[in-house]
C-alpha atoms as a PDB file:
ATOM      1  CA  UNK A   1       4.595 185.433 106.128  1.00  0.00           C
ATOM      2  CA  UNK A   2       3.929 186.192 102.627  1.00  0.00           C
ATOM      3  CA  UNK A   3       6.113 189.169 102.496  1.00  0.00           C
ATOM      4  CA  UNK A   4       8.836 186.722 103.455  1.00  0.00           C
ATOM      5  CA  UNK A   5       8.065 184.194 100.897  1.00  0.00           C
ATOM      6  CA  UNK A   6       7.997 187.477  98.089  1.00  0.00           C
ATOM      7  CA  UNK A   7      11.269 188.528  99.765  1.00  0.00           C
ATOM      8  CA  UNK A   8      12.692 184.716  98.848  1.00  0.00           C
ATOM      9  CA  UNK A   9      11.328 184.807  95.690  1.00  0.00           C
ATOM     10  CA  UNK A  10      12.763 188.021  94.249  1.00  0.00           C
ATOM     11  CA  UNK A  11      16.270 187.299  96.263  1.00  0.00           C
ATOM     12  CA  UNK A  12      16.376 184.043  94.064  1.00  0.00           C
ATOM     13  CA  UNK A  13      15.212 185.575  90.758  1.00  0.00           C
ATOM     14  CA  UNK A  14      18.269 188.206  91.543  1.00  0.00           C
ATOM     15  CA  UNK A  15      20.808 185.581  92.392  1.00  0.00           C
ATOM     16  CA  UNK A  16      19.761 183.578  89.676  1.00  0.00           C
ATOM     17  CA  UNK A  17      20.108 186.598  87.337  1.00  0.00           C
ATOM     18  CA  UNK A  18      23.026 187.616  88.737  1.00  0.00           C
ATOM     19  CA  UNK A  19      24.354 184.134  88.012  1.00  0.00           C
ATOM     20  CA  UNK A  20      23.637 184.409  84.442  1.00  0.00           C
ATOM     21  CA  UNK A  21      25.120 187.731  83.827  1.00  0.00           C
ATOM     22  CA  UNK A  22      28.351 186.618  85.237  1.00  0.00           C
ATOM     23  CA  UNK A  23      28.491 182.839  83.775  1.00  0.00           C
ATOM     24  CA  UNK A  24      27.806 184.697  80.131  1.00  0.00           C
ATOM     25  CA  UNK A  25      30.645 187.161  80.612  1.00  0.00           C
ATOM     26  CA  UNK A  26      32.813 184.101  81.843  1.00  0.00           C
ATOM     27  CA  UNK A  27      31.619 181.982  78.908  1.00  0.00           C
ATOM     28  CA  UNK A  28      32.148 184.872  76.216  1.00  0.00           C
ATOM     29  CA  UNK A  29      35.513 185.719  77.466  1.00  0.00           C
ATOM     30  CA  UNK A  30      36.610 182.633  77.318  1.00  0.00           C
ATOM     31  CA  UNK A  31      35.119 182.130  74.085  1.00  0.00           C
ATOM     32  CA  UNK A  32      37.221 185.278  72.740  1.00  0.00           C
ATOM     33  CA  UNK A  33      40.946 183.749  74.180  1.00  0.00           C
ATOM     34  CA  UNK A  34      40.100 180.823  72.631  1.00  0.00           C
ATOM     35  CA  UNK A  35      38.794 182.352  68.666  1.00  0.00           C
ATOM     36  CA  UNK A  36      41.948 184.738  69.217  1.00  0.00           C
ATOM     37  CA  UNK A  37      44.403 181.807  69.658  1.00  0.00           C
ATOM     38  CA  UNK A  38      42.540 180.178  66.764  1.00  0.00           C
ATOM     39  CA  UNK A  39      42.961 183.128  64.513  1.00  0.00           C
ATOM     40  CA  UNK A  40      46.494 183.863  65.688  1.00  0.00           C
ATOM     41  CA  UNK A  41      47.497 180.501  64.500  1.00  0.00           C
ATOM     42  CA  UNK A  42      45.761 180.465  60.793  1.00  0.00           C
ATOM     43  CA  UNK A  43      47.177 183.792  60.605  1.00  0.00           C
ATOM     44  CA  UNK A  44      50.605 182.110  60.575  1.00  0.00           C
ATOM     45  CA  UNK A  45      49.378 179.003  58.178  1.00  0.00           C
ATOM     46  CA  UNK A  46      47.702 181.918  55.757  1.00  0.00           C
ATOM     47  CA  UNK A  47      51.182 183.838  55.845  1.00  0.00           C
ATOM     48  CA  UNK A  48      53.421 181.018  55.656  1.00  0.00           C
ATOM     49  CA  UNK A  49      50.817 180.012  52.698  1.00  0.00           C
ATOM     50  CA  UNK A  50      51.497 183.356  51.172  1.00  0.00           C
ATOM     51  CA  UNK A  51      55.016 182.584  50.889  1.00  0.00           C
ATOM     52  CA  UNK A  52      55.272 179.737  49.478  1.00  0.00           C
ATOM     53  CA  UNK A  53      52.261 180.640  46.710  1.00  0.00           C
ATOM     54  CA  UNK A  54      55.038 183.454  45.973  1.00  0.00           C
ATOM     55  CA  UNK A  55      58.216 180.694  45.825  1.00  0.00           C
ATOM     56  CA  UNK A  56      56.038 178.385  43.303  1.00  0.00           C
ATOM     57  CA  UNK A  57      55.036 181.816  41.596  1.00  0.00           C
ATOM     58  CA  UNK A  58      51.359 181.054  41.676  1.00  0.00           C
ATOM     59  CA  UNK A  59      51.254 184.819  43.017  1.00  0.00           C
ATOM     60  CA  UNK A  60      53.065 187.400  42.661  1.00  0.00           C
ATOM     61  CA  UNK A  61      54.696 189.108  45.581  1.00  0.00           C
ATOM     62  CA  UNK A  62      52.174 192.159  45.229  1.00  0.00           C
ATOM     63  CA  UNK A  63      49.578 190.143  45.071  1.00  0.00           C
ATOM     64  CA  UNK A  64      50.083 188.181  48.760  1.00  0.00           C
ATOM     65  CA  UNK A  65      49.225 191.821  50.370  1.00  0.00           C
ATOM     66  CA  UNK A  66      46.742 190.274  52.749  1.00  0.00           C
ATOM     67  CA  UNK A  67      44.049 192.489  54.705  1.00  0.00           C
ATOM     68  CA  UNK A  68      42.683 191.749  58.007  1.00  0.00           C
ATOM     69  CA  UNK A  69      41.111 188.571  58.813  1.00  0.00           C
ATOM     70  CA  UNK A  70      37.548 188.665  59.797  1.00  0.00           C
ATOM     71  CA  UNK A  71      35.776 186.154  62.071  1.00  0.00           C
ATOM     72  CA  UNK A  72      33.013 183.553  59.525  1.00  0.00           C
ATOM     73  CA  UNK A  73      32.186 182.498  63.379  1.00  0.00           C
ATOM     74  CA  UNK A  74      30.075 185.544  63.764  1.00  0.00           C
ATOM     75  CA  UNK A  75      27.460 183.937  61.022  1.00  0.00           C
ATOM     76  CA  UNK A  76      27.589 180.535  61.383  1.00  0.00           C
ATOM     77  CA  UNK A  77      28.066 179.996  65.230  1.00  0.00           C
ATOM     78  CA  UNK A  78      29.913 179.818  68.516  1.00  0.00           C
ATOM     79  CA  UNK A  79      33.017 177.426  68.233  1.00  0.00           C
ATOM     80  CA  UNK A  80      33.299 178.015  64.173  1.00  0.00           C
ATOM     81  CA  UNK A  81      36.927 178.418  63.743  1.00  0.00           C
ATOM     82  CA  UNK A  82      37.104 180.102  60.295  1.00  0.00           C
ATOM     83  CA  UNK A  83      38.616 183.242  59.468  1.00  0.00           C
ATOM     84  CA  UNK A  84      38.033 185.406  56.329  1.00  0.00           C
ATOM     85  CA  UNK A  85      41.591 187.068  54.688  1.00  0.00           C
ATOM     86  CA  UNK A  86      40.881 189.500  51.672  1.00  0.00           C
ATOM     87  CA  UNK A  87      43.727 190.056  48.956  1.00  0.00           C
ATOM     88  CA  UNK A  88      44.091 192.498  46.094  1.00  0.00           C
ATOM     89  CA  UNK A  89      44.712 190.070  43.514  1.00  0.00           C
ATOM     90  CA  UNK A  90      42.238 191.864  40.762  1.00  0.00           C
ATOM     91  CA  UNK A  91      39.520 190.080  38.233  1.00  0.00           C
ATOM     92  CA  UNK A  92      42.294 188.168  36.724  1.00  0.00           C
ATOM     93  CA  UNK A  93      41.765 185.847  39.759  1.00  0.00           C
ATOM     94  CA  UNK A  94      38.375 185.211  39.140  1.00  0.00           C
ATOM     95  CA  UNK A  95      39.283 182.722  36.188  1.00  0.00           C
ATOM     96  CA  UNK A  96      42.054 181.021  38.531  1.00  0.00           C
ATOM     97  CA  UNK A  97      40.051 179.947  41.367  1.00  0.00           C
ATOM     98  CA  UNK A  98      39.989 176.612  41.322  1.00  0.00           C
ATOM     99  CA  UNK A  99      43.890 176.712  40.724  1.00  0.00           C
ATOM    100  CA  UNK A 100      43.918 178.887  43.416  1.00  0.00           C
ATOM    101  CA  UNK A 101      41.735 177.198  45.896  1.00  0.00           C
ATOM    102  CA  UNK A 102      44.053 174.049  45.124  1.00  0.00           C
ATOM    103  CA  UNK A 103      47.006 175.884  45.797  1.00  0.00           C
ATOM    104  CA  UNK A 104      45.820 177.268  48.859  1.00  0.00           C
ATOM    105  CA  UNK A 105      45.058 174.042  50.016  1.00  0.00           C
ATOM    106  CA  UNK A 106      48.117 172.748  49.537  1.00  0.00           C
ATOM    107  CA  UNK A 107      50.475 175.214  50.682  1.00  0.00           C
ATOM    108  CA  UNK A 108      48.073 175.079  54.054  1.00  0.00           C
ATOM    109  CA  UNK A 109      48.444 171.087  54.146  1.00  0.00           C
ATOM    110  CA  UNK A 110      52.028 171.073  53.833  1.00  0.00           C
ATOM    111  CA  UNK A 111      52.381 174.117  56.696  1.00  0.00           C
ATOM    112  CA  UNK A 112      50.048 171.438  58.792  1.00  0.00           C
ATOM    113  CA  UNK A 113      52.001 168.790  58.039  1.00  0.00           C
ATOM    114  CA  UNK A 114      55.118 170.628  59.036  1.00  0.00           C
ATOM    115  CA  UNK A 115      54.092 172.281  62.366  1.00  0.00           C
ATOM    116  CA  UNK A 116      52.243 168.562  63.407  1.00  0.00           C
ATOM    117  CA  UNK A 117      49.295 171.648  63.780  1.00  0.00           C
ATOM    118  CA  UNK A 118      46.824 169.634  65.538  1.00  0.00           C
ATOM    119  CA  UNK A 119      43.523 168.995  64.524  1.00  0.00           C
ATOM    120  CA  UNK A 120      40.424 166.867  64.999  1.00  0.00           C
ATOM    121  CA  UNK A 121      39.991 165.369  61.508  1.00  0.00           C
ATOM    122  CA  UNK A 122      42.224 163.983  59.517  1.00  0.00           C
ATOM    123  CA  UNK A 123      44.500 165.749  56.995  1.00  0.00           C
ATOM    124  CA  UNK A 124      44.977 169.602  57.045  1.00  0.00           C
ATOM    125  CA  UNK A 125      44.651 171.585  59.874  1.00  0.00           C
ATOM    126  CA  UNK A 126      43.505 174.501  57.881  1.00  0.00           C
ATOM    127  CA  UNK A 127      40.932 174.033  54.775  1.00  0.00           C
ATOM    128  CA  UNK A 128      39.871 176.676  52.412  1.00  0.00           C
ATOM    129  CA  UNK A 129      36.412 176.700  52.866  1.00  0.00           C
ATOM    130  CA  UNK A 130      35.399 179.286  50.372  1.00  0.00           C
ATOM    131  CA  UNK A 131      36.909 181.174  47.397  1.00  0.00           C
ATOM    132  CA  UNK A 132      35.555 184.394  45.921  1.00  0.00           C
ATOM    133  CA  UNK A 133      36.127 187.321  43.912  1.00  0.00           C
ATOM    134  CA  UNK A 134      34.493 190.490  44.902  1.00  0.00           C
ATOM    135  CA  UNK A 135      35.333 194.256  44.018  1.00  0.00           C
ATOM    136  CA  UNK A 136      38.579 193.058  42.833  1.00  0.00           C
ATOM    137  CA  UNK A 137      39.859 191.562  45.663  1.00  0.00           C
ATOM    138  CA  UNK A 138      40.171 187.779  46.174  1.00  0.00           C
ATOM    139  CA  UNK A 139      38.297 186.875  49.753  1.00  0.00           C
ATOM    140  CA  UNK A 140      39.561 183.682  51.339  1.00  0.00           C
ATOM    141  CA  UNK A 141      37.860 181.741  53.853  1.00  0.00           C
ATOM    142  CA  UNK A 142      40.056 179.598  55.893  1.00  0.00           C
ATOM    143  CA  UNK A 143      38.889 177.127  58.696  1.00  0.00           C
ATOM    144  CA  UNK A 144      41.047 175.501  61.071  1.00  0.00           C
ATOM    145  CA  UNK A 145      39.962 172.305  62.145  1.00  0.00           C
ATOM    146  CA  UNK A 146      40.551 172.242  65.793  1.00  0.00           C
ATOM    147  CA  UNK A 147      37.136 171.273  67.047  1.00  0.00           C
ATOM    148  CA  UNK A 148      33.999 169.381  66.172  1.00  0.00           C
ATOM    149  CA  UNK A 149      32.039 172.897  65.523  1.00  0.00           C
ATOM    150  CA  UNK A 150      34.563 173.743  62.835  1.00  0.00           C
ATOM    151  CA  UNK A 151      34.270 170.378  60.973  1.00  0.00           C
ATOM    152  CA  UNK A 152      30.134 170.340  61.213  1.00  0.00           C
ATOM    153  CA  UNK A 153      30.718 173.959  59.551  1.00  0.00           C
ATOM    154  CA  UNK A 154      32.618 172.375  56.511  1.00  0.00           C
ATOM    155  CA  UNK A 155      29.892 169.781  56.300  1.00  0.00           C
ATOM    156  CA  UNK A 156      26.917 172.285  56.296  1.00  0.00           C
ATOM    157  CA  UNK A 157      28.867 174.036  53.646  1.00  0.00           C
ATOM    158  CA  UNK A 158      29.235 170.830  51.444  1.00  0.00           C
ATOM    159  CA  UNK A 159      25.601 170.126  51.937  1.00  0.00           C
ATOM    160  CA  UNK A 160      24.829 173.666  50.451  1.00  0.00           C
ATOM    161  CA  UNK A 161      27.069 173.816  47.689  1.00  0.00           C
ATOM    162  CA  UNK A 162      25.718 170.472  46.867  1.00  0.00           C
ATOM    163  CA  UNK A 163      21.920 171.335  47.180  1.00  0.00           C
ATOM    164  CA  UNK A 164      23.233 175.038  44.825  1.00  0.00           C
ATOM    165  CA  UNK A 165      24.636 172.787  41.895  1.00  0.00           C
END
C-alpha cells in the first residue's frame, strides 16, 4: 500500500514537472514571436526615422549606418519592448544629444502618426528612451509602446533619471 502511494507521488511530481518544462517552452516561444514582431516593426520606425533625419539634414547620409538592434528586454524584463540600435556618428554627437534625442523623437512620432502604429499610451508609438555616446558610436534606445510592460519601463526610467539629477 505504501509503495502505491510512493508510486502516486513520484508519477505526480513527474507530470507536474513535465508540465512545467513544456508550459515554459510554450510561454518562451511565444514570448520570442511576439519581441520579434515588436522589433521587426521599430526596425521600420528607426529606418524610416533614419531617412527623414537625412531629408532635414540633421544627419548625414553616412552617419544613418545603423548596426544591429539589441533586445533592452533582456535587462529590464519579460514584455519590455525596447530595442537598442548603435550608429557611427563619432564624438561630435556627444554635444548634439539633446537635438538629437528631439529629433529622433519626432521623426518616430510622425512615422506613428502616419502608419496609425498602435499603441497603449497616448502619442508615439515609439519613444527614445535613452541617448548615449560610447566608443564613438551613438547607441539609441528605442521602446515601442505596445503594452503595459513597455510603458512601466519608461516610468522606472523617469523615476531614475529623476532620483540621478
Amino acid at each position: 500500500m505504501t509503495s502505491l502511494i510512493v508510486e502516486v507521488i513520484i508519477g505526480i511530481v513527474i507530470a507536474g514537472v513535465i508540465y512545467e518544462v513544456i508550459h515554459r517552452m510554450v510561454v518562451q516561444r511565444a514570448t520570442r514571436m511576439v519581441r520579434r514582431s515588436a522589433q521587426d516593426e521599430t526596425d521600420v520606425a528607426i529606418k524610416a526615422a533614419l531617412q527623414r533625419l537625412v531629408n532635414e539634414q540633421v544627419l548625414s547620409e553616412a552617419e544613418c549606418q545603423i548596426q544591429s538592434a539589441v533586445t533592452v528586454a533582456d535587462v529590464w524584463g519579460r514584455g519590455v519592448m525596447a530595442f537598442e540600435y548603435t550608429l557611427s556618428v563619432g564624438m561630435a554627437a556627444e554635444h548634439r544629444l539633446p537635438e538629437l534625442e528631439r529629433a529622433f523623437n519626432a521623426a518616430l512620432a510622425s512615422f506613428s502618426a502616419d502608419h496609425q502604429v498602435k499603441t497603449v499610451s497616448t502619442g508615439s508609438a515609439f519613444v527614445v528612451s535613452d541617448i548615449w555616446v560610447y566608443e564613438n558610436q551613438l547607441h539609441l534606445d528605442v521602446a515601442y509602446l505596445v503594452n503595459e510592460s513597455t510603458v512601466e519601463y519608461l516610468k522606472d526610467l523617469k523615476k531614475l533619471d529623476d532620483v540621478v539629477e
